[in-house]
Structure formats: structure tokens, C-alpha cells
Protein backbone atom coordinates (compact mmCIF):
# COMPACT_ATOMS: atom_id res chain seq x y z
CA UNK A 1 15.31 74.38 -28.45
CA UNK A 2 15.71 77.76 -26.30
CA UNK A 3 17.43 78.16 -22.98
CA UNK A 4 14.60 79.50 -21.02
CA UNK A 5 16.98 79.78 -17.89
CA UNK A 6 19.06 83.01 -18.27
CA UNK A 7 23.09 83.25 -17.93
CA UNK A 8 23.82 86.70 -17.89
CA UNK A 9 27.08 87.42 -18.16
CA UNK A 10 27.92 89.67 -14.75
CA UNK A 11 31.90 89.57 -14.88
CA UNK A 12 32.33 86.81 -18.22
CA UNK A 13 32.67 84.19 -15.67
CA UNK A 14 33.25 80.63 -17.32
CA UNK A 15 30.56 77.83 -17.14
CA UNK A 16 31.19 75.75 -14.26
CA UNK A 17 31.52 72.06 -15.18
CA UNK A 18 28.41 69.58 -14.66
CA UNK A 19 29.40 66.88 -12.61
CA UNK A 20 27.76 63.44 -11.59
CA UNK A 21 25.96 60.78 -13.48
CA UNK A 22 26.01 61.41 -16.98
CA UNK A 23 22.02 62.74 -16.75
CA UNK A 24 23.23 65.27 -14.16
CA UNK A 25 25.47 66.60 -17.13
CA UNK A 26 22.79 67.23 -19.82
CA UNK A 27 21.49 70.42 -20.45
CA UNK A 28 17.55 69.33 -20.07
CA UNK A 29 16.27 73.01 -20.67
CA UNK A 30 17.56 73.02 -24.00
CA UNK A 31 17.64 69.37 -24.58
CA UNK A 32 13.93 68.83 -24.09
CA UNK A 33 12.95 70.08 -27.44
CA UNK A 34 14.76 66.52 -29.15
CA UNK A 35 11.27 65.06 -28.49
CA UNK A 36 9.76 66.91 -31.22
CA UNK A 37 12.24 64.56 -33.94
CA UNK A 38 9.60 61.82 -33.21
CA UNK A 39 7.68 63.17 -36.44
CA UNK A 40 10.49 62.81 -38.45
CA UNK A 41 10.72 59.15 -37.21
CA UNK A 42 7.50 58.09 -37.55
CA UNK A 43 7.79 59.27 -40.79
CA UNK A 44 10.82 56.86 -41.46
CA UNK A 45 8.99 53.77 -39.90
CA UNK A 46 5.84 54.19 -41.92
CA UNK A 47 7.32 54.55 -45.08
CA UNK A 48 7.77 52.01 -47.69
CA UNK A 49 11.70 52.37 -48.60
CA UNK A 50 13.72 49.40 -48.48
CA UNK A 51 14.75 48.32 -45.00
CA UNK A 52 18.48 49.26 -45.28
CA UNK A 53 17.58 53.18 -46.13
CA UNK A 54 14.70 53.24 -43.45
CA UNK A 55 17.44 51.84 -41.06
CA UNK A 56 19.92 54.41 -42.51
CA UNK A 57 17.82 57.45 -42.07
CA UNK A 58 16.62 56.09 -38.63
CA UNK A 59 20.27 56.02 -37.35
CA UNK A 60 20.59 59.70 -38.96
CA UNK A 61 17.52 61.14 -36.56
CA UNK A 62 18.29 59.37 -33.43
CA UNK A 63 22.73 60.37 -34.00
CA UNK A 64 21.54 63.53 -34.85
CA UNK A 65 19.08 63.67 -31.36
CA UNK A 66 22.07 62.25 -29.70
CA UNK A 67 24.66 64.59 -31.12
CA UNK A 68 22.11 67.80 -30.18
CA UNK A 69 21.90 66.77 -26.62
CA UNK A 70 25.56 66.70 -26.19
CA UNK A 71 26.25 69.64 -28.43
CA UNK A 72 23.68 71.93 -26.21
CA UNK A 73 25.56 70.59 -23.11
CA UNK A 74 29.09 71.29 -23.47
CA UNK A 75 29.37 74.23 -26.32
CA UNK A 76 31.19 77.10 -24.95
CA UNK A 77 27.68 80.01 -24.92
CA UNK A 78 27.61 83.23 -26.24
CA UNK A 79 28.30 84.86 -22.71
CA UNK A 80 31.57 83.00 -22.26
CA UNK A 81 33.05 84.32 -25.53
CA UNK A 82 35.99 87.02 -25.15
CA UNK A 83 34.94 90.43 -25.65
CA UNK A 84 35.36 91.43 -28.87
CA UNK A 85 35.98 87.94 -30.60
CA UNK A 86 36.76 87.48 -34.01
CA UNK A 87 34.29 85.95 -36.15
CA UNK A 88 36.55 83.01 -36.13
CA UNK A 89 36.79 82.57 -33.04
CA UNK A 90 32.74 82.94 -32.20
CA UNK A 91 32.75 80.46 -35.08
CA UNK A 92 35.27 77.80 -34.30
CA UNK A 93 33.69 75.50 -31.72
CA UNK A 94 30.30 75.83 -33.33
CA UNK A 95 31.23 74.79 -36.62
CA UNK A 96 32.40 71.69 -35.70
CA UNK A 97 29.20 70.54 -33.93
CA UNK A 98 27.26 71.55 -36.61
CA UNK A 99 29.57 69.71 -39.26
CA UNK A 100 28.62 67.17 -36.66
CA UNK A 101 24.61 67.73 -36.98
CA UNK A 102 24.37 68.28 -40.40
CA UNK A 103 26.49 64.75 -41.55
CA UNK A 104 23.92 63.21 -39.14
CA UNK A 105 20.91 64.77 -40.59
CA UNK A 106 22.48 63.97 -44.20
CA UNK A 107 21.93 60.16 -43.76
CA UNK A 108 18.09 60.41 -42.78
CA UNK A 109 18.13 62.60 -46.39
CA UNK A 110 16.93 59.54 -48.44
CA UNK A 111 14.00 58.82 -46.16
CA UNK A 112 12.71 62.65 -45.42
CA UNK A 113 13.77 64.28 -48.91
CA UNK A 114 12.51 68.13 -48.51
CA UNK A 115 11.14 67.34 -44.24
CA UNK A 116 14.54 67.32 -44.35
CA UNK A 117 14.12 71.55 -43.48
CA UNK A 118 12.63 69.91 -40.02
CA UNK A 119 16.65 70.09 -38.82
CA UNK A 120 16.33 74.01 -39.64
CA UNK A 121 15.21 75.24 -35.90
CA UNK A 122 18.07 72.93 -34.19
CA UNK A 123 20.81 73.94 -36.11
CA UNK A 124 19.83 77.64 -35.71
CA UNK A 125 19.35 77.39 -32.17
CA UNK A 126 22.99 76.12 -31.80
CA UNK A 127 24.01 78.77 -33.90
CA UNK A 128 22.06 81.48 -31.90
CA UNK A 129 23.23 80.34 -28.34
CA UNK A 130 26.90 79.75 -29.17
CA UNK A 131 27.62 83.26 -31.00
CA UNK A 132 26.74 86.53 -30.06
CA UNK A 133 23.29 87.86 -31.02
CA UNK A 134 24.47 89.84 -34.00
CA UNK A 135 25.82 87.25 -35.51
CA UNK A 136 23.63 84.43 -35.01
CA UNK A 137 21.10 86.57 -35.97
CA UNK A 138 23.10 87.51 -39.36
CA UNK A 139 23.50 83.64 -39.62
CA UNK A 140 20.40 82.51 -38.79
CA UNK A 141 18.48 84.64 -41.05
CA UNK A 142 20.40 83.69 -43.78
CA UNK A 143 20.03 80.24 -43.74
CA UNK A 144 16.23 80.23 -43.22
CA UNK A 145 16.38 82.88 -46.27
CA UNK A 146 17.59 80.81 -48.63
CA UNK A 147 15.61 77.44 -47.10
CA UNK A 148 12.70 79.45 -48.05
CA UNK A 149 13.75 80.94 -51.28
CA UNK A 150 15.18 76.91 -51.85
CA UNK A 151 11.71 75.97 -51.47
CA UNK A 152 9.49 78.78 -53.30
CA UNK A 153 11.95 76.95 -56.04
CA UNK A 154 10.01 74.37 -56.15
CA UNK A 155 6.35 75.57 -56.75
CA UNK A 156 5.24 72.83 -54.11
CA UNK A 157 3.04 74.43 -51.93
CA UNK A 158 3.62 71.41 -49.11
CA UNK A 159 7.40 72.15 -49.27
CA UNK A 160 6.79 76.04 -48.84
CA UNK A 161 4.93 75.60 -45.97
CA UNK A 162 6.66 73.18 -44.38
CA UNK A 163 9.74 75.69 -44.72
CA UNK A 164 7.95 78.35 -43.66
CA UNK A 165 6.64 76.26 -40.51
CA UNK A 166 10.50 75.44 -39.78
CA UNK A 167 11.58 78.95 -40.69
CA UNK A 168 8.75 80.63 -37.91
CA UNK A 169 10.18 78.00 -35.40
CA UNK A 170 13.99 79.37 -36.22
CA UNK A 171 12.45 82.56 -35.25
CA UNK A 172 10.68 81.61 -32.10
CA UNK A 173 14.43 80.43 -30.94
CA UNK A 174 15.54 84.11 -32.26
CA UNK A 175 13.15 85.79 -30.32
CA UNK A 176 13.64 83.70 -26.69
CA UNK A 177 17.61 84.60 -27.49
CA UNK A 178 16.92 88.29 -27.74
CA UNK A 179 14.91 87.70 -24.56
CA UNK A 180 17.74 86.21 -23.10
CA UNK A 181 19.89 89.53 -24.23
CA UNK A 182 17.49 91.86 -22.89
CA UNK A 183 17.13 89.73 -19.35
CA UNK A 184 21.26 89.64 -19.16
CA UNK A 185 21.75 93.44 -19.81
CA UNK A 186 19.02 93.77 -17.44
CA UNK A 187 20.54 92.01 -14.60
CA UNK A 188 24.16 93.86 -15.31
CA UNK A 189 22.73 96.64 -15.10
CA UNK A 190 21.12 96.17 -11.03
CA UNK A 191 24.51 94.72 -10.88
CA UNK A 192 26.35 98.00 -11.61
CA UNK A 193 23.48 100.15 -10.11
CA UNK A 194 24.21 98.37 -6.61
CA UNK A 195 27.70 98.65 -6.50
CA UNK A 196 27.42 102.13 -7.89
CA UNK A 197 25.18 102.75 -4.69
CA UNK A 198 27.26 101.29 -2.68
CA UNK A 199 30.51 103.17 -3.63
CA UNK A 200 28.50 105.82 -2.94
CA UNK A 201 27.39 104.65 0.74
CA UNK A 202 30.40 103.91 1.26
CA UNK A 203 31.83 107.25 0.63
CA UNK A 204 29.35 108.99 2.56
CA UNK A 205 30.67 107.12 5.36
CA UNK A 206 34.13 107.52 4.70
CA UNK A 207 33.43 111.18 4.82
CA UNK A 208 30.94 111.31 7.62
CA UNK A 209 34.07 108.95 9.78
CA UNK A 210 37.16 110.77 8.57
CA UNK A 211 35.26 114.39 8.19
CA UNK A 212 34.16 114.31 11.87
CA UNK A 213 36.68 112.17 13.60
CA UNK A 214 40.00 114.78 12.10
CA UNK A 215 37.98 117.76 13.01
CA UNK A 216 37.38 116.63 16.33
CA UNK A 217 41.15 115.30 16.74
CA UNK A 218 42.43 118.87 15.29
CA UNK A 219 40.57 120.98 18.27
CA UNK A 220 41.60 118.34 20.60
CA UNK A 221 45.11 118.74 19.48
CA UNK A 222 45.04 122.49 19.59
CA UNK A 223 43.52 122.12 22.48
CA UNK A 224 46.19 120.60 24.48
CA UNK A 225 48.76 122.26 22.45
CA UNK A 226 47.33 125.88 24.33
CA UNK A 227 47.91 124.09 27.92
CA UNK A 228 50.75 121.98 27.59
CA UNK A 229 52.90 125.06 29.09
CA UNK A 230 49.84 126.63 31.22
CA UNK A 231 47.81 123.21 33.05
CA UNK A 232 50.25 119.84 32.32
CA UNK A 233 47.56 117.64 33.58
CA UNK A 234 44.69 119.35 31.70
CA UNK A 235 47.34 118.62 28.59
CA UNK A 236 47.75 115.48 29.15
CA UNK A 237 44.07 114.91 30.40
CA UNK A 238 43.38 116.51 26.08
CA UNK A 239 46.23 114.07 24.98
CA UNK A 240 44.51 111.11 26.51
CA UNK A 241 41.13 111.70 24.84
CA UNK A 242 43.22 111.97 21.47
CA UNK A 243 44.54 108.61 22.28
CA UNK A 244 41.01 107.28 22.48
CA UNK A 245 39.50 109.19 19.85
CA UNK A 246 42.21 108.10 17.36
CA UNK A 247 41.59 104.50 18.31
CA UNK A 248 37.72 104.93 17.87
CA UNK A 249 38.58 106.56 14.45
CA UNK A 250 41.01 103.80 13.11
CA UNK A 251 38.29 100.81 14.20
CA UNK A 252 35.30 103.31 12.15
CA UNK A 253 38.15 103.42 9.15
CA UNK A 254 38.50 99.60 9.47
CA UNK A 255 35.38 98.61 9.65
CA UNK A 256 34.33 100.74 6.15
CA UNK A 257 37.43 99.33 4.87
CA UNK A 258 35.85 95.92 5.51
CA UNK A 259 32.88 96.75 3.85
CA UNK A 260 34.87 98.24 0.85
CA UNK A 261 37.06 94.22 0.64
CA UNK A 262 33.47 92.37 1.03
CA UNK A 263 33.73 89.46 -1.56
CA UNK A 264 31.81 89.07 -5.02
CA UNK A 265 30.68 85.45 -5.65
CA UNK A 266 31.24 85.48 -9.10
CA UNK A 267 34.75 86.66 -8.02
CA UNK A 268 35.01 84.57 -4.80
CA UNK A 269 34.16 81.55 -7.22
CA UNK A 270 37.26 82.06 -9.29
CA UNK A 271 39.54 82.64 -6.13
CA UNK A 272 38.23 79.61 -4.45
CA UNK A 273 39.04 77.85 -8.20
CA UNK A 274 42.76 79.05 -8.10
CA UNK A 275 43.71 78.35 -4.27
CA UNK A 276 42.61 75.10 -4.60
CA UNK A 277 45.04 74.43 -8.13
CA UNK A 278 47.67 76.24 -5.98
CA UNK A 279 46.95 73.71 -2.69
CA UNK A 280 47.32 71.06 -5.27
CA UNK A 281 43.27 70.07 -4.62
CA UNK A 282 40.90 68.53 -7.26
CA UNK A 283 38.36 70.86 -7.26
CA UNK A 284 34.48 70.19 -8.78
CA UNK A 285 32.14 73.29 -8.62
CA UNK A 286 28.88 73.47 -9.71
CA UNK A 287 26.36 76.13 -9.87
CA UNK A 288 26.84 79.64 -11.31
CA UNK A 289 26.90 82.85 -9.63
CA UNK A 290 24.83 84.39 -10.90
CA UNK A 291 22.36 82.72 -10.56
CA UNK A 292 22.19 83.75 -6.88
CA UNK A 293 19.94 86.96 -5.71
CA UNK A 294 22.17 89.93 -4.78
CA UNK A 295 21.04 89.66 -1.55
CA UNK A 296 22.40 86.33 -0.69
CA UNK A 297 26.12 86.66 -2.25
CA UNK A 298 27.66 88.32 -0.52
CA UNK A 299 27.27 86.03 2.75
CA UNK A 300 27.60 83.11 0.52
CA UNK A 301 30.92 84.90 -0.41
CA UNK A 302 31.75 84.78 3.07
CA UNK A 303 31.19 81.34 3.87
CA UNK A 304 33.02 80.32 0.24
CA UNK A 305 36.28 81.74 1.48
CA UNK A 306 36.14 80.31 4.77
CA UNK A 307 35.31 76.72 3.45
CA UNK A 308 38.40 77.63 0.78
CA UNK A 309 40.71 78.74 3.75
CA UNK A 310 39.89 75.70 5.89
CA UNK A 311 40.57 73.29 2.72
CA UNK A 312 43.40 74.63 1.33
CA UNK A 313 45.60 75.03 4.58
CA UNK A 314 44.02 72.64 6.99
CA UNK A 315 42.21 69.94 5.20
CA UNK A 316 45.34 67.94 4.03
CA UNK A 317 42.36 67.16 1.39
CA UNK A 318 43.29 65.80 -2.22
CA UNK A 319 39.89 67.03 -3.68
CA UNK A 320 36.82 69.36 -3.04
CA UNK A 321 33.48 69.80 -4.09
CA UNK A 322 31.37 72.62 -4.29
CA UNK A 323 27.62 73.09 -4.78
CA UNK A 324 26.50 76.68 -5.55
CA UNK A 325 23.07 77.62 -6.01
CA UNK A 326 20.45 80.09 -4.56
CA UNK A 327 19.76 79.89 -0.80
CA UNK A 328 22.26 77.14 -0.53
CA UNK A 329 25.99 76.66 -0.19
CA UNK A 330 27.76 73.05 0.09
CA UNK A 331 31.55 72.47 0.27
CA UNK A 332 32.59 69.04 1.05
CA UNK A 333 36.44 67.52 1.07
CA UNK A 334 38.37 64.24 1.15
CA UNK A 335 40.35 65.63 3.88
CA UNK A 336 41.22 64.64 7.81
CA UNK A 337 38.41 66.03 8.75
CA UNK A 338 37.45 68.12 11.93
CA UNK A 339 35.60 65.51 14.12
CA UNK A 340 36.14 66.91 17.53
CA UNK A 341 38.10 70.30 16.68
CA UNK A 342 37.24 73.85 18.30
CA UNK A 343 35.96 75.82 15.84
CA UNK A 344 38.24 78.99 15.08
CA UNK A 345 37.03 82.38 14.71
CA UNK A 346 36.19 82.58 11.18
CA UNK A 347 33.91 79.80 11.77
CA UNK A 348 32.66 81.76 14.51
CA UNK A 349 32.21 85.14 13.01
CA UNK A 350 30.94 83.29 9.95
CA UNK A 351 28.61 81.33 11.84
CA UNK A 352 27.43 84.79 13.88
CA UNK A 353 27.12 86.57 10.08
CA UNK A 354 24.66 83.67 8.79
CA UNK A 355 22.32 83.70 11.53
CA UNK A 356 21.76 87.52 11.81
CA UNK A 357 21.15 87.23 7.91
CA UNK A 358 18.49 84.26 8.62
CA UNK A 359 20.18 81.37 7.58
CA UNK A 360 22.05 78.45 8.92
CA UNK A 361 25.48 76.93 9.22
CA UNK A 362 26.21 73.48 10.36
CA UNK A 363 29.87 71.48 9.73
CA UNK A 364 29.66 67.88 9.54
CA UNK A 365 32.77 65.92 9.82
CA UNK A 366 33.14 62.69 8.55
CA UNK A 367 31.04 64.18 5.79
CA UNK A 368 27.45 62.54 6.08
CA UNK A 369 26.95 61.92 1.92
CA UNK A 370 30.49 61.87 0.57
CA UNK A 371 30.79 62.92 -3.49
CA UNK A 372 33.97 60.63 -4.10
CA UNK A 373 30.95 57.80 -2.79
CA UNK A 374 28.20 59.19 -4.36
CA UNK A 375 29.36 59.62 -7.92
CA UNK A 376 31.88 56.95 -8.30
CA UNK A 377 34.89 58.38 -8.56
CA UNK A 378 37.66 56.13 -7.32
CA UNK A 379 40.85 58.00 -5.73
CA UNK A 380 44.05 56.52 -3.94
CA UNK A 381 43.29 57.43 -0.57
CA UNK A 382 40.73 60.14 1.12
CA UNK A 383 40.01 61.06 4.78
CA UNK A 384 36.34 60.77 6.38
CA UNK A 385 36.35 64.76 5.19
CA UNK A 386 34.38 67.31 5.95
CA UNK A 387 31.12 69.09 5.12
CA UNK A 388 29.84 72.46 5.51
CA UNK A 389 27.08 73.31 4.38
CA UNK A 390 24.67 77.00 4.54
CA UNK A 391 21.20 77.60 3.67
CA UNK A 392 19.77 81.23 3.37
């Protein structure tokens, strides 16, 4: 029932929508765990209960299964939540899917009678995963509190440990969220300690460029100022090397500046998102950020706003797709396509950037596997497109 696959949050980007088939858009990691309802089941089938309740409670389990799956694969997470949310609003979604769960559950109540507690672990893992880990905790704990003290009620020793087996599963989810909580601080911290170092590199160098090159251009200046009058040439010999000194100076201030604009991902995502909805193109991206080592986003970056450039003002495309994941970058469109086009120079200089990281570029027009094809998706009219695609 846990996530095992961290999503820290890095920025509060959104989720990015799953796209494809509809098993392409399940949440497997966290749907996995619906396996473990075939004890409740068997349970059902082996009893002795008339054939209408046994059908009853067997619709319950496998709606509830159902309802689980689809619950863990499109509830807004903890992560995506507003800083500083009202309890309402951490509540809202959530309550509805598990008004959902538990009038599922309810009908297999006839059949299971107290296994009905086996529903305990799900509906506290939705709980833990959609609200922020104070809360579901607060939650959490109180509902397995009273299950047990529900149960202790009863003087049945089966029913108190079968809550108490239910109630140390709750917990097991509890402790892989706080695992989860740890691992996302974790990561946003080396996420602010690397762009805290490299504010600081890049100040150094600001300094070092701007400290050295005015100094130099001062005593130049002076310089020529002392023989203007006495040696003209010798002036204008001074004046010349301040021309080229300047220019050296500007091109070691642009090229820090360059460094200082380099893209985020996470950022570059969200750019790429709105200059397609400005360019009037259909965009699909999948893949999250952060989910990519440090190392590889910022060329990724790179090639994301090139492929965003080339689609929103050349493609004539009416939809895109993006695939974002680590090592790997693909952007195809619907567009005219490039078959036989020069590539400019920020296909060039993105190409040149790739390779001296390691990795590889290569844009493929008509696009070899097109997504409009490949999922189904029937539109009014699309070019042969274009992919491009990097791996790191």
C-alpha cells in the first residue's frame, strides 16, 4: 500500500498526467498491494451465506480493489498540496474517495463481519499519502485507536488480534511515509546546497572577471590619459588595447551571465507547459523532474527548450508529446516536420553541449513511432512530425 518511489517536492511542481493505455495510467507501486484482498475473498467464496449476500460482499471487495487502484492513481499527493493548506482543503479530495472506499467495503460487511478491520491499512494509506504527514498521522492514529479500542470491546481474542494485525500494517504504511518525508527533505536539501554552491561559484567568478578586468581597464585608461598630449600614437596604441580588453571583459560577463540564466527542469517543465497553451498546442508530458539526477538536468533543460522553441514557432504542430525521465529526453509533434531542413544553431550548439556531456542527440523527421498512432488518439489532421530524442 506504500509508494516506495519517492516524489519529493523540489519547487511544488504538479504531477504530470499519465498518458497511454489505461495500464500505463495506474499507479502499480502503490496499486500492487490490492492482491492481498484475495483473503478477504476467499473468505466470501467459502462461506455458507446465501448466494445473494456472498455475491453482495464479493462485488463490495473487488469495487472496493477497483476503486483503490484508481483512487491511488489520480489523488492529488501530499507534495502537490499548497503550502500551508487548510485542513479542508488537505481534506477535500480525499474524503470523497474514501466515502468512495468505505460504501464499497460496507457491502462485503455481511459476509466479513469484524475481518471487516482488513480495509484498515488501505484506507490509512490513502489518508497518509494524500495529506501532509502531520495530519495523516493525527488521522491515521486515530482511527486504528479506536479500531482497537472497538475491538478490546469485544473480549474476542480473534477480533483483537486481527485488529491489531491490521493496526501494525497501518503503521508499516506510516513508517514508509515518514521515509518518504525524510528522503524528500533530503533531496531539497542537495537541491538548495547546489545552487547555494553555485551562487557562490558564480560570484567568485563574477569577482575574479569584473575585479581584474576594471583594474586592468582603469591603468590602461590612466595610462593613455598621461600621453594623449605627450605620444598621440602611444595614446591611441593604450586606447586600442582598451577596446580589446573591454570586448574580452563583456564576452567573460556574458558568458557567467549564461551560466547564471541556465534552466531548471522542474522549471523548464512548466515553461515548456505554458508556451505550448500559448502556441495553441496539445501538450502530453510525462515523467517528473525530479526524478532526474542533478547532473543530467540541466542539459536536459537545454534540449527541453530547444524542442519547445522549434514546436511552438516552427512546427505548425497541433499537439506535442513529451517523455521525461532519467538519462532520457523524447519530444515528438504532429507538425510539418523537418525532413530535409539545415539544422539551426541551437540545434547545433545543443547538439555540441550533449556530446561533450556524453550523451546523444538525433532528430527524426517523419517521427519513426508517432504517439497520435501509438495510443489511439484520433485528431483532424497532423503532419509526418518530428522527433527528437536525447539519451545521457
Amino acid at each position: 500500500m506504500s509508494r516506495t518511489s519517492p516524489r519529493p517536492r523540489g519547487g511544488r511542481a504538479t504531477r504530470t498526467m499519465r498518458t497511454g493505455p489505461w495500464y500505463r495510467r495506474i499507479d502499480w507501486i502503490a496499486s500492487v498491494w490490492v492482491v492481498i484482498l484475495i483473503v478477504p475473498l476467499l473468505l466470501v467464496v467459502r462461506s455458507r451465506l446465501p448466494v445473494l449476500v456472498r455475491a453482495t460482499s464479493l462485488t463490495g471487495i473487488m469495487g472496493f480493489a477497483g476503486a483503490y487502484m484508481w483512487g491511488v492513481s489520480t489523488m492529488t499527493a501530499w507534495f502537490e498540496l499548497p503550502l500551508g493548506a487548510s485542513l479542508v482543503r488537505q481534506l477535500r479530495e480525499t474524503a470523497a474517495r474514501l466515502a468512495l472506499l468505505v460504501g464499497l467495503a460496507a457491502l462485503s460487511l455481511p459476509a466479513l463481519g469484524w475481518w471487516y478491520i482488513f480495509y484498515l491499512p488501505y484506507l490509512c494509506a490513502v489518508i497518509l499519502y494524500a495529506t501532509p504527514l502531520r495530519t495523516g498521522l493525527a488521522i491515521s492514529t486515530g482511527i486504528c485507536a479506536l479500531a482497537v479500542a472497538m475491538a478490546v470491546l469485544t473480549h474476542d481474542l480473534g477480533i483483537v488480534s486481527g485488529t491489531l494485525g491490521c493496526s501494525g500494517s497501518s503503521l508499516f504504511v506510516a513508517l514508509s511515509r515518514i521515509w518518504e518525508e525524510v528522503n524528500e527533505r533530503r533531496l531539497v536539501k542537495e537541491v538548495e546546497l547546489a545552487s547555494s554552491m553555485e551562487r557562490e561559484e558564480i560570484g567568485r567568478d563574477v569577482h575574479d572577471v569584473l575585479g581584474h578586468s576594471l583594474t586592468l581597464l582603469t591603468l590602461k585608461a590612466e595610462v593613455a590619459q598621461r600621453l594623449v598630449r605627450v605620444d598621440p600614437g602611444a595614446a591611441e596604441a593604450e586606447l586600442s588595447e582598451i577596446i580589446r580588453f573591454s570586448r574580452q571583459a563583456l564576452a567573460d560577463v556574458r558568458a557567467t551571465v549564461t551560466r547564471l540564466r541556465t534552466p531548471d527542469l522542474a522549471s523548464q517543465v512548466e515553461a515548456s507547459r505554458t508556451a505550448f497553451s500559448a502556441a495553441a498546442v496539445r501538450a502530453t508530458i510525462r515523467g517528473d523532474a525530479r526524478d532526474v539526477p542533478l547532473p543530467q538536468r540541466e542539459v536536459l533543460a537545454w534540449a527541453l527548450r530547444e524542442a519547445t522553441t522549434n514546436v511552438a514557432r516552427h512546427a505548425g504542430a497541433c499537439g506535442v508529446w513529451v517523455d521525461l525521465e532519467p538519462g532520457h529526453l523524447r519530444v515528438v509533434d504532429d507538425g510539418v516536420g523537418a525532413a530535409g531542413a539545415p539544422a539551426g544553431n541551437g540545434l547545433t550548439g545543443l547538439r555540441e553541449r550533449i556530446e561533450v556531456s556524453g550523451g546523444t542527440l538525433t532528430v527524426t523527421s517523419p517521427a519513426p513511432s508517432a504517439p497520435w498512432n501509438r495510443d489511439g488518439e484520433s485528431r483532424e489532421s497532423h503532419g509526418p512530425g518530428t522527433e527528437l530524442e536525447v539519451f545521457l
